[in-house]
C-alpha atoms as a PDB file:
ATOM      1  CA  UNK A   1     157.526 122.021 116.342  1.00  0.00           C
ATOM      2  CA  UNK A   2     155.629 118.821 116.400  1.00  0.00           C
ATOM      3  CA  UNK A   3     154.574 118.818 113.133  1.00  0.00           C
ATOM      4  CA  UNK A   4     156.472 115.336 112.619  1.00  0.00           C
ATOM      5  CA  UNK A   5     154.121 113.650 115.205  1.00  0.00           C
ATOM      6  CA  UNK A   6     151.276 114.632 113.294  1.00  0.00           C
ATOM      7  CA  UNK A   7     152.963 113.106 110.239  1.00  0.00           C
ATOM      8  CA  UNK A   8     154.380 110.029 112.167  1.00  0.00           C
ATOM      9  CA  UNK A   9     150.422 109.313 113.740  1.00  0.00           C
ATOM     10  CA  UNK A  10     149.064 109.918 110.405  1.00  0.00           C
ATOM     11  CA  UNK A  11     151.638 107.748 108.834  1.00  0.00           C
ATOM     12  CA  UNK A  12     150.347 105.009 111.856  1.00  0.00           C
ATOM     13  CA  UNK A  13     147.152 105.798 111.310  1.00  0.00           C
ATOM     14  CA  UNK A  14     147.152 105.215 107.253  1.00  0.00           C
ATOM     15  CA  UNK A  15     149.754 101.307 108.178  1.00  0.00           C
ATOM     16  CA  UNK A  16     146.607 100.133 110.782  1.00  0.00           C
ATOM     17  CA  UNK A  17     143.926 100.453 108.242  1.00  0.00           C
ATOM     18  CA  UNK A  18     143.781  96.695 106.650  1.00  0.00           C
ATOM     19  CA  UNK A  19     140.558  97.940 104.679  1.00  0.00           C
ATOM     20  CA  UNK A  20     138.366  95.671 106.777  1.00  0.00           C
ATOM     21  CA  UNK A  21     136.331  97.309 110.498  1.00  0.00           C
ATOM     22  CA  UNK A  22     136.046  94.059 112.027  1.00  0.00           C
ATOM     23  CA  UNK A  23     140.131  92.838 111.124  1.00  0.00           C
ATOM     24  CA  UNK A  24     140.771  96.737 112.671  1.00  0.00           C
ATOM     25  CA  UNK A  25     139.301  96.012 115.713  1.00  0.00           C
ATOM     26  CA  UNK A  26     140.545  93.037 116.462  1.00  0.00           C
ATOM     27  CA  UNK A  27     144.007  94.299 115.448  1.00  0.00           C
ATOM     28  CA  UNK A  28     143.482  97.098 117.893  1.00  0.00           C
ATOM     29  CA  UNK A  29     142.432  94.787 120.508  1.00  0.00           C
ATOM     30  CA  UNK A  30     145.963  93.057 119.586  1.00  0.00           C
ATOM     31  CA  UNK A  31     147.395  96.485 120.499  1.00  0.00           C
ATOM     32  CA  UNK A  32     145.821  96.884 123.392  1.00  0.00           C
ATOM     33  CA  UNK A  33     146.462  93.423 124.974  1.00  0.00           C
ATOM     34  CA  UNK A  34     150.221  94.303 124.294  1.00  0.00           C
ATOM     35  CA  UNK A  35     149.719  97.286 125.843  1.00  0.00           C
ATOM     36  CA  UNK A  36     148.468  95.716 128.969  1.00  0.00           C
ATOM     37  CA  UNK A  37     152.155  93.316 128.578  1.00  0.00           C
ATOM     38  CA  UNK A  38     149.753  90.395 127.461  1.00  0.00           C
ATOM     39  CA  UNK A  39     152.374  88.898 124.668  1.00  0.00           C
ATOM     40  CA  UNK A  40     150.161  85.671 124.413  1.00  0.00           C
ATOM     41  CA  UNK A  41     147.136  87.482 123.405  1.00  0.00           C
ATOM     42  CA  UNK A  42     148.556  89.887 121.250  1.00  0.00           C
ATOM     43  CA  UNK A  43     150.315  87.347 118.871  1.00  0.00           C
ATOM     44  CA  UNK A  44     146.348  85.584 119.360  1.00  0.00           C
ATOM     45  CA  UNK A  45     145.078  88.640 117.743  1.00  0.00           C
ATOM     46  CA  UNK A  46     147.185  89.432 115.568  1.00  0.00           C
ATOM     47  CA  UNK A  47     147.601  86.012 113.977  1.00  0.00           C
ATOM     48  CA  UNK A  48     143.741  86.046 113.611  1.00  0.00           C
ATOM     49  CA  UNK A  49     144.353  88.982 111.772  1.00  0.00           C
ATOM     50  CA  UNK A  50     146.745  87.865 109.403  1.00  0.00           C
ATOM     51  CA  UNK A  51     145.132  84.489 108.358  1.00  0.00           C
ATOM     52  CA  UNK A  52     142.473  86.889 106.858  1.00  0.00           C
ATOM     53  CA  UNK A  53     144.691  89.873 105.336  1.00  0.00           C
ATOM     54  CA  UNK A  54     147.903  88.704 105.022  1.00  0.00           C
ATOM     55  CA  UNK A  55     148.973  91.547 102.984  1.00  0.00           C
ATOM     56  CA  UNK A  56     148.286  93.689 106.321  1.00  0.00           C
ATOM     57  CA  UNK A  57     152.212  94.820 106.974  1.00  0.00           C
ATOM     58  CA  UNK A  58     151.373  96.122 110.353  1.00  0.00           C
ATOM     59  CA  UNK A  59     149.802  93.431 111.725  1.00  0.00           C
ATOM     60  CA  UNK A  60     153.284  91.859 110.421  1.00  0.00           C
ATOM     61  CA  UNK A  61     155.355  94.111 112.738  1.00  0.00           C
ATOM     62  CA  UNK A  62     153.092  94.068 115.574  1.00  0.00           C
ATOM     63  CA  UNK A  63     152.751  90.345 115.374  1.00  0.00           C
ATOM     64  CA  UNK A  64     156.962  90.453 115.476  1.00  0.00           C
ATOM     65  CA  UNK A  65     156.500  93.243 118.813  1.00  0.00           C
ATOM     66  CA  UNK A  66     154.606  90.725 120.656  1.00  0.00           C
ATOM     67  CA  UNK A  67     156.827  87.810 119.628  1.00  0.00           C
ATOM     68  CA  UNK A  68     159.855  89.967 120.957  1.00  0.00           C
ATOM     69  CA  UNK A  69     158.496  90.707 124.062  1.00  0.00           C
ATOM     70  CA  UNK A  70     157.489  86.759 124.425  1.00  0.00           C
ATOM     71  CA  UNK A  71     160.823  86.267 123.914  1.00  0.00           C
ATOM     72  CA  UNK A  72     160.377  84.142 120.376  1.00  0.00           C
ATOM     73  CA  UNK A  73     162.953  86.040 118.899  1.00  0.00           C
ATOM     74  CA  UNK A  74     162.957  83.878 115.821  1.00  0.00           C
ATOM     75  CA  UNK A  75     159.166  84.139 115.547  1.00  0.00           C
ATOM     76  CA  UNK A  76     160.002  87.328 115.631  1.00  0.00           C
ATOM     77  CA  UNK A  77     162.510  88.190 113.395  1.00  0.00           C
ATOM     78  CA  UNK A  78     160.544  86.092 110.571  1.00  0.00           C
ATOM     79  CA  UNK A  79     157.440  88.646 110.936  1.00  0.00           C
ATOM     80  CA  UNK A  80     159.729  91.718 110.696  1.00  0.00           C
ATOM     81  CA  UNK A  81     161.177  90.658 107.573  1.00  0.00           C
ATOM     82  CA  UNK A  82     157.501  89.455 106.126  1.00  0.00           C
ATOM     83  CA  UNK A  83     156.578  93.434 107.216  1.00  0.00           C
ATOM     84  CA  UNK A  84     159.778  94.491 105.421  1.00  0.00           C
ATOM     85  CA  UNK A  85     158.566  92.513 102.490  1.00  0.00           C
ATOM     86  CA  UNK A  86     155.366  94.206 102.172  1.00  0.00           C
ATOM     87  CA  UNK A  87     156.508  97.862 103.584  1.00  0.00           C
ATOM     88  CA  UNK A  88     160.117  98.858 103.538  1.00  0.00           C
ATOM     89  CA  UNK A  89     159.432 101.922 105.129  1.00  0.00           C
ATOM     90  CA  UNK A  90     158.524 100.321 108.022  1.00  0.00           C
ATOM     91  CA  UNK A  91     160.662 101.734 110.472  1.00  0.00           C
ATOM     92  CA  UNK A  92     159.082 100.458 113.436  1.00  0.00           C
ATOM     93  CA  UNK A  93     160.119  96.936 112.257  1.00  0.00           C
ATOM     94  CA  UNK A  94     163.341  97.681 111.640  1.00  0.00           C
ATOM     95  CA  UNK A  95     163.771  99.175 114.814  1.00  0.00           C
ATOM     96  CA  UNK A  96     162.817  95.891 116.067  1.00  0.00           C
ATOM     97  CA  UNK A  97     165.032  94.630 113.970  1.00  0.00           C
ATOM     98  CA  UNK A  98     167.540  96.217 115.516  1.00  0.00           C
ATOM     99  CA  UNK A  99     166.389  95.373 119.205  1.00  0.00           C
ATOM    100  CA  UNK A 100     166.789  91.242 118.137  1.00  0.00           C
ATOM    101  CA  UNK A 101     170.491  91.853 117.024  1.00  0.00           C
ATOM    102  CA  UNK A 102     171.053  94.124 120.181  1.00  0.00           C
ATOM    103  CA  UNK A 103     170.168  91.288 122.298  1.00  0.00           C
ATOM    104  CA  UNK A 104     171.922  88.818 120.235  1.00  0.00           C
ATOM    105  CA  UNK A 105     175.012  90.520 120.609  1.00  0.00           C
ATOM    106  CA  UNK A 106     175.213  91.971 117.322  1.00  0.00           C
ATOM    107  CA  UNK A 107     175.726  95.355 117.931  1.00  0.00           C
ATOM    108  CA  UNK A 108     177.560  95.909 113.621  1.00  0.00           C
ATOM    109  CA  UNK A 109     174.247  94.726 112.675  1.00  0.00           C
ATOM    110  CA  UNK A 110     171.536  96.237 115.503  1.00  0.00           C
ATOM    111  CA  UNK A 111     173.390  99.555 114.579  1.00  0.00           C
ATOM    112  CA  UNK A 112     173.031  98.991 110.720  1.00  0.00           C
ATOM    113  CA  UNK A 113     169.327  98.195 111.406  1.00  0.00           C
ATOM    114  CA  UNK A 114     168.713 101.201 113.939  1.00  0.00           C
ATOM    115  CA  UNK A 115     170.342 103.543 111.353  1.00  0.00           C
ATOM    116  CA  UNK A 116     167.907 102.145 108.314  1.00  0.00           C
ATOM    117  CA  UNK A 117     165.397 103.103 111.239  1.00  0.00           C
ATOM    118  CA  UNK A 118     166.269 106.252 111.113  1.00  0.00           C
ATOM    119  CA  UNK A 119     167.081 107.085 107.672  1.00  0.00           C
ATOM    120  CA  UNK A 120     162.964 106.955 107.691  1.00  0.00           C
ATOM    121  CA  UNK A 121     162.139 108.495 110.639  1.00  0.00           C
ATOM    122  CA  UNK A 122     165.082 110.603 112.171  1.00  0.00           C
ATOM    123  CA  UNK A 123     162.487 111.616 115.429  1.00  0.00           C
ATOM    124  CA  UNK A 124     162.703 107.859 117.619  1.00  0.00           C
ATOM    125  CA  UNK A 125     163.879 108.832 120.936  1.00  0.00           C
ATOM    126  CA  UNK A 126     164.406 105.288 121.978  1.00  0.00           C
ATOM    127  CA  UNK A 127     166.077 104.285 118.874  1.00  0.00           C
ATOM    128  CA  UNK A 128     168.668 106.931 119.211  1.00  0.00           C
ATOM    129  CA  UNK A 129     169.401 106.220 122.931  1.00  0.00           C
ATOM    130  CA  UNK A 130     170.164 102.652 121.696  1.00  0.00           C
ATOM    131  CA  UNK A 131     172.052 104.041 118.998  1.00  0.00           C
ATOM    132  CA  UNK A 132     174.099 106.157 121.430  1.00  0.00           C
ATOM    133  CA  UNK A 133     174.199 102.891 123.697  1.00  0.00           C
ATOM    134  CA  UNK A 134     175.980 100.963 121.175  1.00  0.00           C
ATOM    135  CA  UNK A 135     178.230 103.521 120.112  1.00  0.00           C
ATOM    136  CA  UNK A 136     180.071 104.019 124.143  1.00  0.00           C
ATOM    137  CA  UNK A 137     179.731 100.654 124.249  1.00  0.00           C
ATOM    138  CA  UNK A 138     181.694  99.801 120.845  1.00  0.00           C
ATOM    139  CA  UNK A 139     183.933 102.311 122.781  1.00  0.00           C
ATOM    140  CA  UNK A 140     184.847 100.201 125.713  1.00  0.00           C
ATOM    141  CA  UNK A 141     183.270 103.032 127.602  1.00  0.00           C
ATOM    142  CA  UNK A 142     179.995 101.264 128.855  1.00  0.00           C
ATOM    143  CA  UNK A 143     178.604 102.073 132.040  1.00  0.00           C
END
């Protein structure tokens, strides 16, 4: 049944509308320059973005996506809690969330912040492989 991805791209859908065309299109041309593995450009975008709604929580956690994979994990971790702020449902961000303490060596905390992940939205393939991770490695049974 894949009635939950209809939910979850609705759900996506209804987060990237900031209520203004032009902020949506830049914010999707944020998207797509990430997309492309242009971190630079993304964070560009999406701080443009943000000095005009900064209410927008997704631009918030995509802002925080592109900072990850720039490797400004503090940059980072200060947007996911700003998209936390405005959206605590926002379980992409607290997947990423979860990512930062993962590389940090944090797995307690990673794990507390991939389970709050999925407490929201049970159906995140990659969250539950690094959930699974964590859990052989808190084992001693890495591979």
């Amino acid at each position: 049944n894949d009635r939950w991805q209809r939910v979850q791209r609705q759900i996506l859908r209804d987060w990237e509308d900031s209520g203004s065309a032009a902020l949506d299109y830049i914010f999707q041309r944020g998207k797509a320059a990430l997309d492309a593995g242009d971190a630079e450009t993304a964070v560009d975008h999406f701080s443009f973005v943000l000095e005009r709604a900064p209410d927008f929580a997704q631009a918030w956690a995509a802002r925080a996506n592109a900072y990850y994979l720039a490797n400004r994990l503090g940059q980072s971790l200060s947007d996911i809690q700003q998209a936390l702020r405005l959206n605590p449902f926002q379980f992409n961000a607290l997947a990423g969330l979860g990512a930062i303490f993962e590389q940090l060596d944090q797995p307690e905390r990673a794990l507390a912040a991939y389970h709050a992940s999925l407490t929201i939205n049970p159906h995140q393939q990659a969250v539950i492989e690094a959930v699974s991770r964590l859990a052989l490695a808190s084992q001693g049974t890495a591979l």
